[in-house]
Every structure is written in C-alpha cells, then in structure tokens.
PDB file of N, CA and C in Angstrom:
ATOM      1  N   UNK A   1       0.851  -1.164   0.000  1.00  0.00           N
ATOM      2  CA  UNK A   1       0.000   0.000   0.000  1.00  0.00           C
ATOM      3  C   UNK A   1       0.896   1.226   0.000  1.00  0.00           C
ATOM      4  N   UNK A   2       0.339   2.724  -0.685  1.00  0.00           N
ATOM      5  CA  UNK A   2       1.286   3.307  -0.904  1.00  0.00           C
ATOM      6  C   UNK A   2       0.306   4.893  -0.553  1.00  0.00           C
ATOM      7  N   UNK A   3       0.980   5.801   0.222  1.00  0.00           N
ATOM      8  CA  UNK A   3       0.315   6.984   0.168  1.00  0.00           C
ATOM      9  C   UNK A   3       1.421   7.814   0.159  1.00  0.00           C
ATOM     10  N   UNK A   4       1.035   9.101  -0.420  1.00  0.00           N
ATOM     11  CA  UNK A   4       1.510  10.620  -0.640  1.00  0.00           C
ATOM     12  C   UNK A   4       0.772  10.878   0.651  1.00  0.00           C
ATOM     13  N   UNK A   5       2.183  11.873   1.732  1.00  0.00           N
ATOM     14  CA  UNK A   5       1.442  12.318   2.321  1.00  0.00           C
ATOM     15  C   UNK A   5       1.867  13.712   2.409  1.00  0.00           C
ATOM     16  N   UNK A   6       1.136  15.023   3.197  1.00  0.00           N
ATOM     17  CA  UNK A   6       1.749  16.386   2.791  1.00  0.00           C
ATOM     18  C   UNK A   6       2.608  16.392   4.331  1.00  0.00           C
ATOM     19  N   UNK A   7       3.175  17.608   4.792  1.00  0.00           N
ATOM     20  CA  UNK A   7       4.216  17.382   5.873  1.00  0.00           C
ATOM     21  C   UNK A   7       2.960  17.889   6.775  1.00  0.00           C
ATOM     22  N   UNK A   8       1.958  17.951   6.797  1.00  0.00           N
ATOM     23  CA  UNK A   8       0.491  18.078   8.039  1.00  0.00           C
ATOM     24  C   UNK A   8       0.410  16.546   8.164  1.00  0.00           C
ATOM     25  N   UNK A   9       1.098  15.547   7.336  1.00  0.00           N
ATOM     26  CA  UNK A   9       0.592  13.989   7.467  1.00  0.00           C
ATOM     27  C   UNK A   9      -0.897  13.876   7.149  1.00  0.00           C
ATOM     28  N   UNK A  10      -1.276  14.728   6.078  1.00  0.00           N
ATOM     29  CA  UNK A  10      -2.514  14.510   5.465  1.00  0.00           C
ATOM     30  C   UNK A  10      -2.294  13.746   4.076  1.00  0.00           C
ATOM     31  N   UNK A  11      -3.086  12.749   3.814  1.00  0.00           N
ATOM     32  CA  UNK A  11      -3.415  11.757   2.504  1.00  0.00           C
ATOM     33  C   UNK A  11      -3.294  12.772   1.297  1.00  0.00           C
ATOM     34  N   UNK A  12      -2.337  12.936   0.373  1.00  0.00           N
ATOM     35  CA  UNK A  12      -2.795  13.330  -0.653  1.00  0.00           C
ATOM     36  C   UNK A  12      -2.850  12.749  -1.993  1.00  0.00           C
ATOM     37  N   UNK A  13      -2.133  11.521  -2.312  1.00  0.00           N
ATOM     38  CA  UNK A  13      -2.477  10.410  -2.891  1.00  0.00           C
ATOM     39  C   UNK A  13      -2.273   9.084  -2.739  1.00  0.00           C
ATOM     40  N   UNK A  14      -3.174   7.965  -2.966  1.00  0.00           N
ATOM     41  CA  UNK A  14      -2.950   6.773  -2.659  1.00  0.00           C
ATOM     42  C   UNK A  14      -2.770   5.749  -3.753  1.00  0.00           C
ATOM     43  N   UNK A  15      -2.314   4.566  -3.951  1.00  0.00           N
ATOM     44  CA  UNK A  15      -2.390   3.741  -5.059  1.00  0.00           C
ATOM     45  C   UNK A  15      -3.443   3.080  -4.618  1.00  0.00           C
ATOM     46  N   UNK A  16      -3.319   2.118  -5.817  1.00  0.00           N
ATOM     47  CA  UNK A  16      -5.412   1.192  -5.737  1.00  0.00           C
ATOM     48  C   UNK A  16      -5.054   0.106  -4.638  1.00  0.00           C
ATOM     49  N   UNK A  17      -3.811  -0.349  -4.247  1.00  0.00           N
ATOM     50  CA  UNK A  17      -3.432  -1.402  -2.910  1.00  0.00           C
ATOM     51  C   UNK A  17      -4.645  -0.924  -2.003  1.00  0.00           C
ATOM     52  N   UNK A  18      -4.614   0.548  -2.101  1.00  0.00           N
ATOM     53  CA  UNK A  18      -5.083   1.081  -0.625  1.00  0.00           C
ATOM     54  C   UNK A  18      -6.529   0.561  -0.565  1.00  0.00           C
ATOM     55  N   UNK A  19      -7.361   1.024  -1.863  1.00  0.00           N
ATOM     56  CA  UNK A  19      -8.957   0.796  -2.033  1.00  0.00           C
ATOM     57  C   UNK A  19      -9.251   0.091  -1.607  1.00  0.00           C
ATOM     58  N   UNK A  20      -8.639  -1.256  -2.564  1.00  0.00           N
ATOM     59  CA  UNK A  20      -8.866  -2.869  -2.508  1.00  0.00           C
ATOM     60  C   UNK A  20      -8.373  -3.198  -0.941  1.00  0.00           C
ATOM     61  N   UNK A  21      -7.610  -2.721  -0.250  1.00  0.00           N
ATOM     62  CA  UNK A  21      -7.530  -3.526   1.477  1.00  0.00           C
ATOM     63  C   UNK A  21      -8.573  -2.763   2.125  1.00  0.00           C
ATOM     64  N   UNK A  22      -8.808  -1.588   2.198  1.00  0.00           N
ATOM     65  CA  UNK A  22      -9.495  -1.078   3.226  1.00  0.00           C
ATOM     66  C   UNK A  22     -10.906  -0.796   2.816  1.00  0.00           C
ATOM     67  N   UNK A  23     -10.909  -0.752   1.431  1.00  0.00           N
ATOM     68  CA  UNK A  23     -12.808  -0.505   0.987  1.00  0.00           C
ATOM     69  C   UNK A  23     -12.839   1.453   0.946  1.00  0.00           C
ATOM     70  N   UNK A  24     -12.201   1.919   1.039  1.00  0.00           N
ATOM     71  CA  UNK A  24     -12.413   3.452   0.933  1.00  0.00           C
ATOM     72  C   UNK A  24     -12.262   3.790  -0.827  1.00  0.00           C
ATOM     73  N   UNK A  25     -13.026   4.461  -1.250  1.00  0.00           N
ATOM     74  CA  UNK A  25     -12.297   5.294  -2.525  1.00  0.00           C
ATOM     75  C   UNK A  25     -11.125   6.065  -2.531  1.00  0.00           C
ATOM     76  N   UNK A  26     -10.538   6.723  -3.167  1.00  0.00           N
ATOM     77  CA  UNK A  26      -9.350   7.915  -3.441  1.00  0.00           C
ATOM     78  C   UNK A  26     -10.197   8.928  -2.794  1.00  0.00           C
ATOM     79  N   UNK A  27     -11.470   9.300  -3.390  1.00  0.00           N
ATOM     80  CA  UNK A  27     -11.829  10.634  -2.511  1.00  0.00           C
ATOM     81  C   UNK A  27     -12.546  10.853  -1.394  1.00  0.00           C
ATOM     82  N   UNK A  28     -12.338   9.382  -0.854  1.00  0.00           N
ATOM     83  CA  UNK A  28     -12.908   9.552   1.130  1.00  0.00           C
ATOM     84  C   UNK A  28     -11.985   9.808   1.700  1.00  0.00           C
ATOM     85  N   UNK A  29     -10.257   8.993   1.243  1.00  0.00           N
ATOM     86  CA  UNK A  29      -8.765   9.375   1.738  1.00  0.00           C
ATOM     87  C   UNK A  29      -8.526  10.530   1.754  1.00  0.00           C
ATOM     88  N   UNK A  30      -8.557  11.005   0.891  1.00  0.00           N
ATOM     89  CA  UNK A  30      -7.569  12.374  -0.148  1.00  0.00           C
ATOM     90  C   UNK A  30      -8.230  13.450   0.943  1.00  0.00           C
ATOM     91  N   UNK A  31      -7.399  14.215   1.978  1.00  0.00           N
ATOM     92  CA  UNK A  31      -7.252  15.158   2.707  1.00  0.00           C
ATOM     93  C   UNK A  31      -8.148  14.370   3.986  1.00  0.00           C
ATOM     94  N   UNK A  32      -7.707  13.413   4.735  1.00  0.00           N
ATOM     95  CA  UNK A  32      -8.041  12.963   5.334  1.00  0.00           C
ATOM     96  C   UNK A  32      -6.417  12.650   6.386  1.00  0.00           C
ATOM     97  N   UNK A  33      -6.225  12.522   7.781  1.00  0.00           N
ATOM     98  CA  UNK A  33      -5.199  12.192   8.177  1.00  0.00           C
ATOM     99  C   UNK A  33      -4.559  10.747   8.186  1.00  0.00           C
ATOM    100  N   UNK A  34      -3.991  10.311   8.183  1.00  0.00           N
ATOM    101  CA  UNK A  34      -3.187   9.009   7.510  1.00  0.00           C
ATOM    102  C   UNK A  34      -3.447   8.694   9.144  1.00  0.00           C
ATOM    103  N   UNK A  35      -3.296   9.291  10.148  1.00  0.00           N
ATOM    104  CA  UNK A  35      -3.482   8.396  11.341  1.00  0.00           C
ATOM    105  C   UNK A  35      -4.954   8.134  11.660  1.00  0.00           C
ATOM    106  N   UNK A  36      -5.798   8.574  10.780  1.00  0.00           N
ATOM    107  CA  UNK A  36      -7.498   8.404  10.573  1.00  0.00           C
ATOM    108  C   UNK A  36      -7.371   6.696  10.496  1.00  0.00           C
ATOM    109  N   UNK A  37      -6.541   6.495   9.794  1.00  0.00           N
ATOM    110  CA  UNK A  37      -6.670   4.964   8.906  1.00  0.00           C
ATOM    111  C   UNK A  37      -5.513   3.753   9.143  1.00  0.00           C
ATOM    112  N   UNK A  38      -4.271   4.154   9.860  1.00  0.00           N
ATOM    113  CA  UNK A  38      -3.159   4.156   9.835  1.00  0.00           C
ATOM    114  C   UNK A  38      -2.910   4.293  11.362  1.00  0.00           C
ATOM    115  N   UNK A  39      -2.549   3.116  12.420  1.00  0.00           N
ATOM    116  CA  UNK A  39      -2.131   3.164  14.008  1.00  0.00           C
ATOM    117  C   UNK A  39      -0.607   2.688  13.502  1.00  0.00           C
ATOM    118  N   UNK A  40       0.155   3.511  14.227  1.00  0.00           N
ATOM    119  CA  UNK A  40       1.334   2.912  14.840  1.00  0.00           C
ATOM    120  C   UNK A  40       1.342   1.821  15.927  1.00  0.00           C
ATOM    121  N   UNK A  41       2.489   1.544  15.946  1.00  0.00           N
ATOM    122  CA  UNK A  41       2.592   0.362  17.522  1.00  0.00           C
ATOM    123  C   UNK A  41       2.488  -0.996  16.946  1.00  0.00           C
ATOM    124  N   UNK A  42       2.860  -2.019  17.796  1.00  0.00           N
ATOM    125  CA  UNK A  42       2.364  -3.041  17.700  1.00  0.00           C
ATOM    126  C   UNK A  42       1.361  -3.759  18.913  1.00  0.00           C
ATOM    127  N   UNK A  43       1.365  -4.697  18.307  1.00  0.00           N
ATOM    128  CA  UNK A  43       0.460  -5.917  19.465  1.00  0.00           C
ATOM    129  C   UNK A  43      -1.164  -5.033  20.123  1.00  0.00           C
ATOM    130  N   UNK A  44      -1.484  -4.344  19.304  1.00  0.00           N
ATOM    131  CA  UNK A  44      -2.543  -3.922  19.952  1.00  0.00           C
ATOM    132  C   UNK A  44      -2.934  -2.473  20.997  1.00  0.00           C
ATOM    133  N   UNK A  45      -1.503  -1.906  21.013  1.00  0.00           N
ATOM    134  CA  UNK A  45      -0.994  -0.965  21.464  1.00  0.00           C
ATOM    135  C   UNK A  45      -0.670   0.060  20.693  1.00  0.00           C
ATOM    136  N   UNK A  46      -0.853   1.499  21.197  1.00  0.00           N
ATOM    137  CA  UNK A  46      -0.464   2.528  20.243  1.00  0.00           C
ATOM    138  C   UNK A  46       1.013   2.608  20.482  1.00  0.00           C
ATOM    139  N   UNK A  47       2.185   3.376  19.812  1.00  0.00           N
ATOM    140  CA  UNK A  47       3.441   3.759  19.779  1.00  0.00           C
ATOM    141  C   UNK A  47       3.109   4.890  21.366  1.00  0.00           C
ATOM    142  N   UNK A  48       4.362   4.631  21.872  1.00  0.00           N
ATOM    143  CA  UNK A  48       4.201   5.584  23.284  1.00  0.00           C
ATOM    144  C   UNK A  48       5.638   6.691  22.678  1.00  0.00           C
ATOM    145  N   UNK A  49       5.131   7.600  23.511  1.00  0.00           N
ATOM    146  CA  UNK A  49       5.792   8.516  23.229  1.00  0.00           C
ATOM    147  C   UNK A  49       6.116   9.926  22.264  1.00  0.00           C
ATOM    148  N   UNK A  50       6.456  11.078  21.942  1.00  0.00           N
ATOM    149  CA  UNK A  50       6.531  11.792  20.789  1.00  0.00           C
ATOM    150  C   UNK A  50       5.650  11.134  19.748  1.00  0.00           C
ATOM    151  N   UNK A  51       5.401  11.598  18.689  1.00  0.00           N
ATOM    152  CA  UNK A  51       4.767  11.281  17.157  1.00  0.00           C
ATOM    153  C   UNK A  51       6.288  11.148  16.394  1.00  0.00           C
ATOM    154  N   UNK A  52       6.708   9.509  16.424  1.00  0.00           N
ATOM    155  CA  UNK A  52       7.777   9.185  15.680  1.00  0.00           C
ATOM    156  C   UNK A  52       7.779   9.742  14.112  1.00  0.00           C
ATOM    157  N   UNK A  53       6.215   9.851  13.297  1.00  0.00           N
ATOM    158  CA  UNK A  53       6.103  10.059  11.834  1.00  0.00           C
ATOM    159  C   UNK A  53       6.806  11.754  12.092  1.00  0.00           C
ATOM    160  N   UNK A  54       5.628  12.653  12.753  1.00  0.00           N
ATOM    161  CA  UNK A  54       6.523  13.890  12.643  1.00  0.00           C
ATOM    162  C   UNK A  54       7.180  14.026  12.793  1.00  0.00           C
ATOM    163  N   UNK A  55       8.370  13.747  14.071  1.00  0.00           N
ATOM    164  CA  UNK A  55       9.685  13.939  14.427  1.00  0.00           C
ATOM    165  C   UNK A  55      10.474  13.132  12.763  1.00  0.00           C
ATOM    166  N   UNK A  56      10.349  12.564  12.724  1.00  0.00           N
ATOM    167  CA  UNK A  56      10.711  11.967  11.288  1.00  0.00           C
ATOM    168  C   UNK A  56      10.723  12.938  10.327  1.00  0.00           C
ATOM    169  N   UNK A  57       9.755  13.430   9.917  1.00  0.00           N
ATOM    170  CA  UNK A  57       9.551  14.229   8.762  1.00  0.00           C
ATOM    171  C   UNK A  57      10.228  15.598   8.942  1.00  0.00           C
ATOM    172  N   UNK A  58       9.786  15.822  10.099  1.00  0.00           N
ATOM    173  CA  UNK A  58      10.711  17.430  10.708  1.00  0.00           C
ATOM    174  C   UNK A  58      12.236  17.249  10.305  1.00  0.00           C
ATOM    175  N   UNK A  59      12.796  16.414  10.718  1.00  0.00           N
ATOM    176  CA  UNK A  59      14.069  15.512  10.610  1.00  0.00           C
ATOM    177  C   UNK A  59      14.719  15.804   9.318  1.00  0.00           C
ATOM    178  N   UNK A  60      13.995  15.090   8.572  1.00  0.00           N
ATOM    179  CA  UNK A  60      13.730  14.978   7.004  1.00  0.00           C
ATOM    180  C   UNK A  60      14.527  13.537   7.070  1.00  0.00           C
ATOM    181  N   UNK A  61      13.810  13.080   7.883  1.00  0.00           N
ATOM    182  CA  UNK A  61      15.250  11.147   7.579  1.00  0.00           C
ATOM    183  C   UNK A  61      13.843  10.463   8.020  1.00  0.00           C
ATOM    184  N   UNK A  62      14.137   9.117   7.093  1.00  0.00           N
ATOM    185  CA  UNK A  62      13.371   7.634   7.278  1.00  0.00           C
ATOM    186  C   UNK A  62      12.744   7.244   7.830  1.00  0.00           C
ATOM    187  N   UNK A  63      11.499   6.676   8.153  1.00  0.00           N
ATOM    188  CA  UNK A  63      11.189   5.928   9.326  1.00  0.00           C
ATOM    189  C   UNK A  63      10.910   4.644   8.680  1.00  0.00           C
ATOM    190  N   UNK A  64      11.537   3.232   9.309  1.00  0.00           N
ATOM    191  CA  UNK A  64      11.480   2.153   8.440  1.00  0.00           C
ATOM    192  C   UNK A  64      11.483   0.986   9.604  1.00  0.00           C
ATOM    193  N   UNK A  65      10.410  -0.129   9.041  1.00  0.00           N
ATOM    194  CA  UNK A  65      10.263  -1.544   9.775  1.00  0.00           C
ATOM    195  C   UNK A  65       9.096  -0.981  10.834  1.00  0.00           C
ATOM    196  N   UNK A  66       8.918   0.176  10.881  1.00  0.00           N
ATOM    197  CA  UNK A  66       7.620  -0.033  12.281  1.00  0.00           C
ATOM    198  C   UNK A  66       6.765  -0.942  12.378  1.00  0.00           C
ATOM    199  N   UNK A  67       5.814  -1.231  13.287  1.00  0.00           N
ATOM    200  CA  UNK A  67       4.786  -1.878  13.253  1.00  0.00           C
ATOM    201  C   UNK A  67       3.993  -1.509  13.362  1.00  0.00           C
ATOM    202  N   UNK A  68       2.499  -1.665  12.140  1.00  0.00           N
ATOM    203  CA  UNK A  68       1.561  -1.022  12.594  1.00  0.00           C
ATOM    204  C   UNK A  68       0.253  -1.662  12.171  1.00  0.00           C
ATOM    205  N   UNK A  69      -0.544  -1.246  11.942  1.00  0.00           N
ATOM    206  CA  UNK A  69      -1.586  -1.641  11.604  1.00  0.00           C
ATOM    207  C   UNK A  69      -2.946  -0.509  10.796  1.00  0.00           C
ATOM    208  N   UNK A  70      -3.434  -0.931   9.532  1.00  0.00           N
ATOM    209  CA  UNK A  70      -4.367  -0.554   8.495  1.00  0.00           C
ATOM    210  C   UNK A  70      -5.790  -0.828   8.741  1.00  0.00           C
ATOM    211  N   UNK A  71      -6.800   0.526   9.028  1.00  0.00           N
ATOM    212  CA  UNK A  71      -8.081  -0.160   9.436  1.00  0.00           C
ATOM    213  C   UNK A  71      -8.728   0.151   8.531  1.00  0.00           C
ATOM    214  N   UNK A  72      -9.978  -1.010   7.655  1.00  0.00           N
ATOM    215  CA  UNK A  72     -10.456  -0.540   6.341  1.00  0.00           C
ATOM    216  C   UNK A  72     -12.080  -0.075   6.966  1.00  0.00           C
ATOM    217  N   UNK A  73     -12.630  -0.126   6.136  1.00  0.00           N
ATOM    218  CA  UNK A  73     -14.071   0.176   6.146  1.00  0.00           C
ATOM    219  C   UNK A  73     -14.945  -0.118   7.457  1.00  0.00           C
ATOM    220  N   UNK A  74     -14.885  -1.391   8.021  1.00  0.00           N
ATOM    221  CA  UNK A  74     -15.466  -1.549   8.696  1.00  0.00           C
ATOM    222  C   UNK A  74     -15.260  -1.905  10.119  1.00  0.00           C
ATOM    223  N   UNK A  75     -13.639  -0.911  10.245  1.00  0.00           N
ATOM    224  CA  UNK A  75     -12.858  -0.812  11.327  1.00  0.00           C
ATOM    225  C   UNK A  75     -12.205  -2.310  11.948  1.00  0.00           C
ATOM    226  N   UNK A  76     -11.913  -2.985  10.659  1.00  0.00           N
ATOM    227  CA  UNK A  76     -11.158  -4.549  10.929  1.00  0.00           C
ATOM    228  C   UNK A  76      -9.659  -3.775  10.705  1.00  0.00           C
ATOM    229  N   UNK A  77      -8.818  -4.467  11.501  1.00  0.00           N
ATOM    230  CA  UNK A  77      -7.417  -3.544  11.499  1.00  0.00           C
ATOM    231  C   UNK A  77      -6.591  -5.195  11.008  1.00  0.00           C
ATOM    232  N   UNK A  78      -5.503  -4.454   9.879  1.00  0.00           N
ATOM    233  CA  UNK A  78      -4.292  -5.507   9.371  1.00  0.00           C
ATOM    234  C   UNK A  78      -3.015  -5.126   9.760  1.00  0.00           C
ATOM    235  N   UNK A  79      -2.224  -6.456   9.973  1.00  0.00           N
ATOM    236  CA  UNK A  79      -0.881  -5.635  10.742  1.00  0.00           C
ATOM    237  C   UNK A  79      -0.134  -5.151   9.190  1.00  0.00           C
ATOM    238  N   UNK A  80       0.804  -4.345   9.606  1.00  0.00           N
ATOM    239  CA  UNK A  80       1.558  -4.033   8.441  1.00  0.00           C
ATOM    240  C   UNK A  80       3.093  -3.533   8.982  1.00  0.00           C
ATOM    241  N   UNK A  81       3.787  -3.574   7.983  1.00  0.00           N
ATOM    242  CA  UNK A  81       4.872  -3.080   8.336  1.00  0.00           C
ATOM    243  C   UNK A  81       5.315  -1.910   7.936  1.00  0.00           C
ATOM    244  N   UNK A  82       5.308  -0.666   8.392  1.00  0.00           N
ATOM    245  CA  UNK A  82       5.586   0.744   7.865  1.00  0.00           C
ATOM    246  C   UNK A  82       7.046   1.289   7.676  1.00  0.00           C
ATOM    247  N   UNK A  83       6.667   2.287   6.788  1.00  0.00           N
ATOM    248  CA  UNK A  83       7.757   2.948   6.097  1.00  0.00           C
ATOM    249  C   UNK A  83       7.485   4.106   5.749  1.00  0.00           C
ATOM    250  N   UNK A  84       8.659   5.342   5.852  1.00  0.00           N
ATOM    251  CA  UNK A  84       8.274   6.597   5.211  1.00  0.00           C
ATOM    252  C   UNK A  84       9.285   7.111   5.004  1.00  0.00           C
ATOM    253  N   UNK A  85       9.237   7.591   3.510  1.00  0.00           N
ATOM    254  CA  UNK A  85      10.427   8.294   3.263  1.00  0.00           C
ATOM    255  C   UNK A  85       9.913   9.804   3.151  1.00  0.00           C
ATOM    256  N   UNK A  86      10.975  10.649   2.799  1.00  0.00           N
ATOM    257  CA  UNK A  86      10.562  12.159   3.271  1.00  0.00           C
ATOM    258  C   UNK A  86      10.501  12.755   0.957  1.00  0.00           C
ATOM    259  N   UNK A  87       9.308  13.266   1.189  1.00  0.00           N
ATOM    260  CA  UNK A  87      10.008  13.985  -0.130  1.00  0.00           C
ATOM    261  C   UNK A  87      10.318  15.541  -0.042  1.00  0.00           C
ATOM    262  N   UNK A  88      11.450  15.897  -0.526  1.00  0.00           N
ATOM    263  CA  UNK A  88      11.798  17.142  -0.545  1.00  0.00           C
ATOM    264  C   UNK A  88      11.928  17.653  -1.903  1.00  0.00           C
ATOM    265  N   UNK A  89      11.448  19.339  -1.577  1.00  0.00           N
ATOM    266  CA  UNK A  89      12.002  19.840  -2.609  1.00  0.00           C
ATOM    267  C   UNK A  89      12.937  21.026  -2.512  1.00  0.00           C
ATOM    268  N   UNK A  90      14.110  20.948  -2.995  1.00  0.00           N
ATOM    269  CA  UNK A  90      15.446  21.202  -3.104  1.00  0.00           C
ATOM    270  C   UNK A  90      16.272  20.898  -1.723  1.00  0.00           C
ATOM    271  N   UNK A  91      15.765  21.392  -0.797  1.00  0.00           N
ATOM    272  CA  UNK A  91      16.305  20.957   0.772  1.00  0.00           C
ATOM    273  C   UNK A  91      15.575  21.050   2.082  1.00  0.00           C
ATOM    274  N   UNK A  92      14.027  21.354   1.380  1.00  0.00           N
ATOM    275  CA  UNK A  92      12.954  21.422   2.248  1.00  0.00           C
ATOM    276  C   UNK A  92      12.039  20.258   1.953  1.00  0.00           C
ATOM    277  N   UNK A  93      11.566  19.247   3.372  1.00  0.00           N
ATOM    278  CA  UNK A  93      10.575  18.922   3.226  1.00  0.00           C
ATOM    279  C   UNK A  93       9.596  19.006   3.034  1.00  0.00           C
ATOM    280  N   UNK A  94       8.448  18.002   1.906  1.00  0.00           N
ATOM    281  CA  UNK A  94       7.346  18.941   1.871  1.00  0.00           C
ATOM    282  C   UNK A  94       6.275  18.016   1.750  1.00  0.00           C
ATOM    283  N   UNK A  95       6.822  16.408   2.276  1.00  0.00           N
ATOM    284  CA  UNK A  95       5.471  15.570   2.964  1.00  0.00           C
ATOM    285  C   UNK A  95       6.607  14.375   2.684  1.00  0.00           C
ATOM    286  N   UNK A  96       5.736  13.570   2.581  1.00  0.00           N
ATOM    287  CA  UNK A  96       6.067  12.057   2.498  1.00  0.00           C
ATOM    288  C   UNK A  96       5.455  10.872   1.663  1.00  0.00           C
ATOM    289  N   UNK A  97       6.316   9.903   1.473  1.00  0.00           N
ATOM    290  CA  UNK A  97       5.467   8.617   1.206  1.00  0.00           C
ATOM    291  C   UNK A  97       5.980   7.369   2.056  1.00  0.00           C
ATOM    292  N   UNK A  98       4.446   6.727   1.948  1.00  0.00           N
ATOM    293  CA  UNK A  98       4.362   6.253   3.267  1.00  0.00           C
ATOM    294  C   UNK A  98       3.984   4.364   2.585  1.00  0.00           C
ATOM    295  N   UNK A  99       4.801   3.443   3.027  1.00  0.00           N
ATOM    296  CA  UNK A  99       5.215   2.307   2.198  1.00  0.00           C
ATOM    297  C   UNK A  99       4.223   1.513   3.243  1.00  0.00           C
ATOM    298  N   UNK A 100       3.200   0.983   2.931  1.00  0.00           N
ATOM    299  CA  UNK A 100       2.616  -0.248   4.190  1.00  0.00           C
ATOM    300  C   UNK A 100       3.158  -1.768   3.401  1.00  0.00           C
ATOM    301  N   UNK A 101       3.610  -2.626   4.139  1.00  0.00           N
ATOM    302  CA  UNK A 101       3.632  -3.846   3.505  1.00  0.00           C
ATOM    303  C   UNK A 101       2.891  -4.827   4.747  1.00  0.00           C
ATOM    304  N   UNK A 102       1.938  -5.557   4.017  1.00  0.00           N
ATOM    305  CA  UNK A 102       0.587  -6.221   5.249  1.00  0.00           C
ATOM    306  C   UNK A 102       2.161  -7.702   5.368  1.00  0.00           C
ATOM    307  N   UNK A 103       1.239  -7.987   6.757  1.00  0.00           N
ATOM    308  CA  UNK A 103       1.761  -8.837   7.406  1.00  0.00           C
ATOM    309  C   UNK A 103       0.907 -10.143   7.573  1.00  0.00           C
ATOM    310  N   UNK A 104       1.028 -11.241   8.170  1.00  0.00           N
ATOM    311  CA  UNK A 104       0.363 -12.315   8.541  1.00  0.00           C
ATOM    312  C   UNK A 104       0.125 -12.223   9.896  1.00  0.00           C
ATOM    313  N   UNK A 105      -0.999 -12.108  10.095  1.00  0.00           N
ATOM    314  CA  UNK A 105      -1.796 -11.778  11.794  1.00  0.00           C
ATOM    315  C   UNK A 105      -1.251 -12.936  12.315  1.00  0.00           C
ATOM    316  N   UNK A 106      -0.827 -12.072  13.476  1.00  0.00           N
ATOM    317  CA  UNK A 106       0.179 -13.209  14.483  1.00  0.00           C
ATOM    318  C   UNK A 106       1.757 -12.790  14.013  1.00  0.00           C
ATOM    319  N   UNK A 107       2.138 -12.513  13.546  1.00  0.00           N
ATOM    320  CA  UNK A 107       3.966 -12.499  12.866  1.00  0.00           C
ATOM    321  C   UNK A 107       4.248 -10.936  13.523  1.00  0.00           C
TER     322      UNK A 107
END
C-alpha cells in the first residue's frame, strides 16, 4: 500500500493497494489524516511517546520496519509493516510517502 502524504501527514495520494484492502475510494482518503486509517505500535498498542512520523519528517530522515496496523471500512485492522520516506524539494521537506507492507496476523 502506498500513500503521498503532505508534511500536516494529510493523505494526498494513494495507489489502488489502498482501495482494494481497506474498501475506501481515493476521494474519502484524499485530505483525510493518515493516522485516521493508519495506528502505529504493535500488538494492539499505540506507539508511546513523541509522534515518531513527525519527528521523522521534521528531521527529514526515514522511518522504516515499524509496526503497525491498516483499518479498512469496517474498522477490521491488518498488521503491516511501515515505512516513510521524506520527499523534498530542493532541501525542504514537503510531505512524504508512506510504504505499508501487510503482514500475517500473528507475525
């Protein structure tokens, strides 16, 4: 699964991975917050501490291997494994993309 996000960590584009797992269209996402749809943490737990994505993006460096989990339509959540790289333009950040790869519940 793949989203554009702006540096507010708002959705501004998604590929069709996203539709087909979670049941949303492009234009229920699109200016919607990625943590609307999108928990950090694992095992059932949120991430403690700071907002690792912003401190990340502020940063302008990586966030890679998290654990998290994708909730679609009818608030069923999939684990996934997250990723975000920063996109900049010339030496300013100016959002992100954000890599989900689903996992096998339980792993």
């Amino acid at each position: 699964l793949v989203f554009v996000l702006t540096k507010a960590q708002n959705i501004s584009r998604i590929n069709p991975a996203v539709t087909h797992l979670t049941g949303f269209e492009t234009k229920e996402l699109v200016n919607r917050p990625l943590q609307s749809l999108v928990r950090l943490g694992g095992a059932g737990r949120p991430a403690v501490g700071a907002d690792p994505l912003a401190q990340a993006l502020r940063e302008g460096r990586e966030y890679r291997e998290a654990d998290a989990f994708v909730k679609d339509r009818a608030g069923a959540e999939t684990p996934v494994s997250f990723m975000l790289f920063p996109l900049r333009d010339r030496d300013r950040v100016v959002g992100g993309v954000v890599i989900l790869r689903t996992r096998e519940k339980g792993v």
